[in-house]
Protein backbone atom coordinates (compact mmCIF):
# COMPACT_ATOMS: atom_id res chain seq x y z
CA UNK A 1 -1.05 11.18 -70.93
CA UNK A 2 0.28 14.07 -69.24
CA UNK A 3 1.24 14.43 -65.64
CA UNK A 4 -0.38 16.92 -63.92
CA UNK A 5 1.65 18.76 -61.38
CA UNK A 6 -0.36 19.86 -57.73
CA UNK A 7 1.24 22.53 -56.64
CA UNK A 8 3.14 21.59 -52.90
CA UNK A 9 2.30 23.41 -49.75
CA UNK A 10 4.14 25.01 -47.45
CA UNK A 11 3.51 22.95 -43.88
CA UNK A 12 3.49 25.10 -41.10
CA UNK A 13 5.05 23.59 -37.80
CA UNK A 14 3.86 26.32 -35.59
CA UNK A 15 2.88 24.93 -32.16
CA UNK A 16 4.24 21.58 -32.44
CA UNK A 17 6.68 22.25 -29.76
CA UNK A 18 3.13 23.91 -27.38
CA UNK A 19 1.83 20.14 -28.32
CA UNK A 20 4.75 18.00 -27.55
CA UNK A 21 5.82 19.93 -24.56
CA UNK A 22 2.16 19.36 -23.37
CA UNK A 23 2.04 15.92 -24.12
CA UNK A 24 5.35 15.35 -21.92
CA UNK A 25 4.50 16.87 -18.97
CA UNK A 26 1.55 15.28 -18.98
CA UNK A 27 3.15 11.95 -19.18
CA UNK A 28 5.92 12.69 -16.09
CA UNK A 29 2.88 14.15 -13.97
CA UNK A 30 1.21 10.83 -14.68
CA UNK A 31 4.05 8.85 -13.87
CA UNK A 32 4.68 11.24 -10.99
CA UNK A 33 1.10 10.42 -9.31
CA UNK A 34 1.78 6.46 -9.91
CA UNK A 35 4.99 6.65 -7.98
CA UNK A 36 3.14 8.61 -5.28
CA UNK A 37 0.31 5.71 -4.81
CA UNK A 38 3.30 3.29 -4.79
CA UNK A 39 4.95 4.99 -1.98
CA UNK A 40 1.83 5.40 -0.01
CA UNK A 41 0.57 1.74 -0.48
CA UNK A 42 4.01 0.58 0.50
CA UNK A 43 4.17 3.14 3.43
CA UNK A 44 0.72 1.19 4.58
CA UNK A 45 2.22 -1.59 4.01
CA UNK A 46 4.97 -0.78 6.58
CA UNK A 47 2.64 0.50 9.16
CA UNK A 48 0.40 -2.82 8.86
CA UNK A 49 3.67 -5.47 9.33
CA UNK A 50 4.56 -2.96 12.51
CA UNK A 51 1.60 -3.08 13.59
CA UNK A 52 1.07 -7.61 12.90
CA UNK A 53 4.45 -7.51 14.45
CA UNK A 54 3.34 -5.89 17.98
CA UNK A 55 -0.14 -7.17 18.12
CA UNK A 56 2.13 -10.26 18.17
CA UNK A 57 4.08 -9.67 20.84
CA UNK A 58 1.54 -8.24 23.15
CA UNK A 59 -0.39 -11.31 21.93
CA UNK A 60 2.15 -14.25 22.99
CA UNK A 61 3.52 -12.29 26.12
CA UNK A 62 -0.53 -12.30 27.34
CA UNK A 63 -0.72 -16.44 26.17
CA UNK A 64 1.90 -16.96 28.15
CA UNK A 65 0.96 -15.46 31.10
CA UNK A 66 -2.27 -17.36 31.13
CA UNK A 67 -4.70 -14.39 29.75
CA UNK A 68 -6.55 -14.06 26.46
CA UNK A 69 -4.09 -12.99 24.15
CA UNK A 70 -6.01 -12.05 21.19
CA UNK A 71 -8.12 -9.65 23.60
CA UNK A 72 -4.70 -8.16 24.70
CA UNK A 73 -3.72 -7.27 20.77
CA UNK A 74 -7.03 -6.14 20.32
CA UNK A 75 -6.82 -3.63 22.89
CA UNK A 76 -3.15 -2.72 21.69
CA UNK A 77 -3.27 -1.93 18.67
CA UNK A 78 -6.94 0.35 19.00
CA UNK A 79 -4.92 2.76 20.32
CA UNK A 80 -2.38 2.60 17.34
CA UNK A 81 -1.60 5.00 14.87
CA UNK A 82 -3.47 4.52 11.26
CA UNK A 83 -6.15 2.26 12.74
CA UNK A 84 -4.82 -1.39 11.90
CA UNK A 85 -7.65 -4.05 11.97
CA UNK A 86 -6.89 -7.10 13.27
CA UNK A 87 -8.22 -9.55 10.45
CA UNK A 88 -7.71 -12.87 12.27
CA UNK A 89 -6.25 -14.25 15.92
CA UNK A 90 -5.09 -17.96 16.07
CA UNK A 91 -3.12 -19.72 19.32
CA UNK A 92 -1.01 -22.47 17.62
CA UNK A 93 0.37 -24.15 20.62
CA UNK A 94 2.24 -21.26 22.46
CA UNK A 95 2.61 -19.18 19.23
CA UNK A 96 -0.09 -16.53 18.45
CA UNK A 97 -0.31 -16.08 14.74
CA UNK A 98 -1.89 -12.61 14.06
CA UNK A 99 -3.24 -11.02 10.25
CA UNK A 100 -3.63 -7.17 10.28
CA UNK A 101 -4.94 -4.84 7.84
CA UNK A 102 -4.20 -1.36 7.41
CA UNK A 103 -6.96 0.73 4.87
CA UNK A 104 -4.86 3.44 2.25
CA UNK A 105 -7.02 5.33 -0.08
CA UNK A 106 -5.26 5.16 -3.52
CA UNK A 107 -6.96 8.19 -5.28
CA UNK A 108 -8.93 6.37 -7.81
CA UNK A 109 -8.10 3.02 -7.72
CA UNK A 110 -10.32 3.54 -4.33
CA UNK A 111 -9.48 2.11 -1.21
CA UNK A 112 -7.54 -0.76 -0.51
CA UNK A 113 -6.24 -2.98 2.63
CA UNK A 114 -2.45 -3.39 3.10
CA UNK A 115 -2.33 -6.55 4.96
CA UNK A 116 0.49 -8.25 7.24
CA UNK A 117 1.07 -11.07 9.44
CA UNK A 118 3.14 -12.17 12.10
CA UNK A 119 3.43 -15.28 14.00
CA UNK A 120 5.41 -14.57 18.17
CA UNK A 121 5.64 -16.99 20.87
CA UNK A 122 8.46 -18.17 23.53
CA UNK A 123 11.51 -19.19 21.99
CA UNK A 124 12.34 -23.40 22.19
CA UNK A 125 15.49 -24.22 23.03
């Protein structure tokens, strides 16, 4: 029996470096745009508890004051920058408890609601 002997072959590397240099910035531009939704969702986020925070306010200074104070955040907050929705309005005694929503697009994940809430009334003492 007699070993037979296959002649080896030279192996060429050219354009490994084109590949993996591809393949990298690739990755960091991936990486890059799911940083960027982050930020923007938590940006929305941000504007939507400012906004639940406010509607708030405006809500429990109306209550007390004897008006409708869901009607009064309502009216606030349609003139607010990046269009918060106001999800839900509950009185809980004095307090006004108040959900807001805030739409972000997210590329293509679609869009989304960044949501908040906030609860204002007169302080007890």
């Amino acid at each position: 029996m007699s070993l037979r002997v296959l002649p080896m072959r030279r192996r060429n590397d050219e354009g490994f470096s084109t590949i993996t240099g591809a393949a990298v910035i690739a990755a960091l531009a991936s990486v890059l745009v799911g940083v960027l939704y982050v930020g923007v969702a938590v940006v929305a986020r941000h504007r939507a508890q400012s906004a639940a925070d406010l509607g708030a306010l405006a809500a429990a200074s109306a209550h007390v004051l004897g008006d409708d104070g869901c009607a009064a955040a309502k009216e606030l907050l349609a003139s607010a920058d990046g269009r918060p929705r106001i999800t839900s309005c509950t009185v809980d005694g004095q307090d006004v408890v108040l959900r807001v929503a805030v739409s972000v697009r997210l590329g293509g994940l679609g869009v989304r609601d960044a949501v908040a809430a906030a609860r204002a009334g007169p302080v007890e003492e």
